[in-house]
N, C-alpha and C. Protein backbone atom coordinates (compact mmCIF):
# COMPACT_ATOMS: atom_id res chain seq x y z
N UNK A 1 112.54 41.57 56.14
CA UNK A 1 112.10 42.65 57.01
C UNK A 1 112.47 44.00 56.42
N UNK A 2 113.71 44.00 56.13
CA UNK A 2 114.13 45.20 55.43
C UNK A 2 113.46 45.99 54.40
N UNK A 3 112.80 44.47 52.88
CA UNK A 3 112.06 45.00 52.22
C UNK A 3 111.11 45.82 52.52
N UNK A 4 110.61 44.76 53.43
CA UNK A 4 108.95 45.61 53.28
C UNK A 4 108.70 46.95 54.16
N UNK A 5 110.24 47.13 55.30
CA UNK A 5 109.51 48.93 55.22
C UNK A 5 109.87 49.83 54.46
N UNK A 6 111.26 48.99 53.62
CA UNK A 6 111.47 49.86 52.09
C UNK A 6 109.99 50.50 51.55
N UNK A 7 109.26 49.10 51.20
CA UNK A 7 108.22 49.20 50.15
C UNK A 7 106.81 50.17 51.04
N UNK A 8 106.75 50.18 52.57
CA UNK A 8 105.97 50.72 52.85
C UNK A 8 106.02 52.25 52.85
N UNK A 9 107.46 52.58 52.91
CA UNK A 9 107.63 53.85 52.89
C UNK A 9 107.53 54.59 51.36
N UNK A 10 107.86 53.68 50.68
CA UNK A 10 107.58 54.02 48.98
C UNK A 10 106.11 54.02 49.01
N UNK A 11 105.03 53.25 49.65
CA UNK A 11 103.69 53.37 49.30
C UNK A 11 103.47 54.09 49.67
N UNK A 12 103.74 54.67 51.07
CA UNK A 12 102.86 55.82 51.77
C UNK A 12 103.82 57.07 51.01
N UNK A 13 104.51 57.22 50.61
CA UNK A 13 105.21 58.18 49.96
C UNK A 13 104.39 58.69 48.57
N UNK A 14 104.03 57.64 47.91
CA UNK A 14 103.01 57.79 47.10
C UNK A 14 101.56 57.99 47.36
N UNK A 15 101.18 57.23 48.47
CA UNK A 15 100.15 57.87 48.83
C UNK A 15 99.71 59.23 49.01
N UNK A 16 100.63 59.61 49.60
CA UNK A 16 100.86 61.09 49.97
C UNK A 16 100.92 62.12 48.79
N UNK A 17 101.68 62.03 47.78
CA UNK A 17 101.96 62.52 46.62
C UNK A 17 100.94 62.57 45.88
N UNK A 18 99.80 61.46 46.14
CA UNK A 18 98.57 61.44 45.32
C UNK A 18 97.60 62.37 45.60
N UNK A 19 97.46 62.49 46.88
CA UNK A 19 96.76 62.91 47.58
C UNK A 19 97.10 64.44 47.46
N UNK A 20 98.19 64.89 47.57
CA UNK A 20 98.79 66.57 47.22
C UNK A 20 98.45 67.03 46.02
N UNK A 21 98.56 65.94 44.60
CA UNK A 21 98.20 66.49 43.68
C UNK A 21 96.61 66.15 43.49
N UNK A 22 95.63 65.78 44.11
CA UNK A 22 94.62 65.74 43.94
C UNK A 22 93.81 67.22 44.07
N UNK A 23 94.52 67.34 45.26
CA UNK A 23 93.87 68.44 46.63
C UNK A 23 94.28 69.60 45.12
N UNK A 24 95.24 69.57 44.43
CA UNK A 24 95.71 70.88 43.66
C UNK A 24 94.77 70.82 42.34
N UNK A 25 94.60 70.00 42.24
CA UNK A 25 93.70 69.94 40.81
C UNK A 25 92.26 70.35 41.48
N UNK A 26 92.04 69.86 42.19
CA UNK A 26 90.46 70.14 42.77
C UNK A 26 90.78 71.79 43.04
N UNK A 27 91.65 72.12 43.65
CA UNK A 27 91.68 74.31 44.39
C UNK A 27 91.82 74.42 42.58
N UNK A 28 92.65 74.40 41.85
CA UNK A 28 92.69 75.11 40.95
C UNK A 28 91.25 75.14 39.75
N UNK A 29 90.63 74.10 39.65
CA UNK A 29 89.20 73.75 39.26
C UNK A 29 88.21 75.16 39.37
N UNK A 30 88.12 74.85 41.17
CA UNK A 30 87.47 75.45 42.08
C UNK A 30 87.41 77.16 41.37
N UNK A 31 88.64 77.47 41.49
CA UNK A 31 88.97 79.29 41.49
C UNK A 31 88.58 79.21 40.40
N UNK A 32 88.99 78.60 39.48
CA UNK A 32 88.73 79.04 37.64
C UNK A 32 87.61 79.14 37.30
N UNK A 33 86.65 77.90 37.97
CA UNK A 33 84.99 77.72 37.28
C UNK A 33 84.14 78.35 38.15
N UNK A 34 84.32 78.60 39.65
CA UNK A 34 83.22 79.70 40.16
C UNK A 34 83.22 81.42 39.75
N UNK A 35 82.06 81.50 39.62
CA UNK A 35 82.29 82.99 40.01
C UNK A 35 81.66 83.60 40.73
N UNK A 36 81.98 84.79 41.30
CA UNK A 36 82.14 85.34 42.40
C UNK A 36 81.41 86.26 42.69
N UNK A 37 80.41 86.32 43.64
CA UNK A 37 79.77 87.94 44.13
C UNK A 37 80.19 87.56 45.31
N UNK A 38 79.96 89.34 45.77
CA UNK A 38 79.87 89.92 46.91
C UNK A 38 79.03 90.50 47.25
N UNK A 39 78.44 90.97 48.49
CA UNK A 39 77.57 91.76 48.68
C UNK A 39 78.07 93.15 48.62
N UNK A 40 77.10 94.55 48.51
CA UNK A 40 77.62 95.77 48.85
C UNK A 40 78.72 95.96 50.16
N UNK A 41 78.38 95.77 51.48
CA UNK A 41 78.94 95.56 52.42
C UNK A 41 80.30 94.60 52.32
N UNK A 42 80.60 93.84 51.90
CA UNK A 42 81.89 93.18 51.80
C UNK A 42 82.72 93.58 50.62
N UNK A 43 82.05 94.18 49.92
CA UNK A 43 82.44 95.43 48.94
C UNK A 43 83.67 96.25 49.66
N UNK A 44 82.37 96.86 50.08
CA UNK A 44 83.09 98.11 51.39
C UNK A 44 84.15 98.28 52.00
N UNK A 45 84.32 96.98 52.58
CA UNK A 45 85.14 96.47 53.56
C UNK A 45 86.15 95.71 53.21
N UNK A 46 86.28 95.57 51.70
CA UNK A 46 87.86 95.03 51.07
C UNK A 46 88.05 96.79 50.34
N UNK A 47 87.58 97.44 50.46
CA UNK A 47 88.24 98.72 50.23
C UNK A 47 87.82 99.14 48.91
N UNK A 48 87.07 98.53 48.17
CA UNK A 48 85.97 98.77 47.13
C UNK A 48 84.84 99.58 47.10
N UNK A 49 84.31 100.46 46.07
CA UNK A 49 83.33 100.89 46.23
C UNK A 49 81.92 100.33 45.22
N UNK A 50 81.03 99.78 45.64
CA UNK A 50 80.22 99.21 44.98
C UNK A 50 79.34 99.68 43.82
N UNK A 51 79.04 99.52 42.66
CA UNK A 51 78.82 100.50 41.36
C UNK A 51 77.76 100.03 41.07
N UNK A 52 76.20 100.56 41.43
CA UNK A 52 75.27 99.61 41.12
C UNK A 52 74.66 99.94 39.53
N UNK A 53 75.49 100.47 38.56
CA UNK A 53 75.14 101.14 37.26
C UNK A 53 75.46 99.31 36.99
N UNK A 54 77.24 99.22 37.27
CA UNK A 54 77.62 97.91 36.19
C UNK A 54 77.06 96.56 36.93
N UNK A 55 77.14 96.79 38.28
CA UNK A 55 77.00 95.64 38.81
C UNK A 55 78.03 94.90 39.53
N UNK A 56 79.29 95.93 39.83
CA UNK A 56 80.23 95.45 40.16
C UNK A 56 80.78 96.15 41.35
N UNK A 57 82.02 95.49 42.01
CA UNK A 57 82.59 96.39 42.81
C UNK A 57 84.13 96.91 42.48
N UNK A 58 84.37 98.14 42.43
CA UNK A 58 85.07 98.74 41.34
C UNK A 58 86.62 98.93 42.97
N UNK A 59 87.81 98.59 43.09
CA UNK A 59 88.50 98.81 43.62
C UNK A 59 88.93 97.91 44.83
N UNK A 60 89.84 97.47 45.58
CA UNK A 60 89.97 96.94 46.73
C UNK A 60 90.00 95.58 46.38
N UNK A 61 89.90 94.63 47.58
CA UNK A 61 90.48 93.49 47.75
C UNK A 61 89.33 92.21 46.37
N UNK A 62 88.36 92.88 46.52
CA UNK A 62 86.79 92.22 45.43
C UNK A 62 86.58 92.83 43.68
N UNK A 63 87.96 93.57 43.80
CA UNK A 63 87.67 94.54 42.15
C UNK A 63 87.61 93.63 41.06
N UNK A 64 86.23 93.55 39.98
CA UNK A 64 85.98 93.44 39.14
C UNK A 64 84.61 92.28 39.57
N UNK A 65 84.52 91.99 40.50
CA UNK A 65 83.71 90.83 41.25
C UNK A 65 81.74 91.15 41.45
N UNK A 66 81.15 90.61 40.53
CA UNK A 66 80.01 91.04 40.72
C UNK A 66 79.40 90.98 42.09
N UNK A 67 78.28 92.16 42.14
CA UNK A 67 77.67 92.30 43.27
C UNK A 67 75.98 91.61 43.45
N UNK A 68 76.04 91.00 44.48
CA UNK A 68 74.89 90.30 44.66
C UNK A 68 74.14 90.88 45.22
C-alpha cells in the first residue's frame, strides 16, 4: 500500500513537471517566431506614435512593432 502512493505521487509529480515544461517551450516558441502588428489606434493607446513613412510605431508600450 505504501508503495504505490509513493509511486503515484512520483508519477503525478512528473506529470506535472512535463506538462510545465511543455507549456514553456510552446510561450517561448510563440514570442520569438511571431511577429507583431498593431493597428494605428493601439499604437496610440500604448503611448506610441504611429510613423506611417517606416511603418512602424515609434515609442510606448508597441515600439518598434509594425503597423497594420
Amino acid at each position: 500500500m505504501r508503495i504505490r502512493r509513493i509511486l503515484a505521487a512520483v508519477f503525478a509529480t512528473a506529470a506535472l513537471a512535463g506538462l510545465g515544461l511543455t507549456g514553456a517551450t510552446t510561450d517561448s516558441a510563440t514570442a520569438q517566431g511571431a511577429s507583431s502588428y498593431v493597428t494605428p489606434s493601439q499604437c496610440r493607446q500604448g503611448g506610441g506614435t504611429p510613423d506611417p513613412m517606416d511603418n512602424v510605431c515609434k515609442g510606448g508600450t508597441h515600439n518598434g512593432e509594425r503597423i497594420d
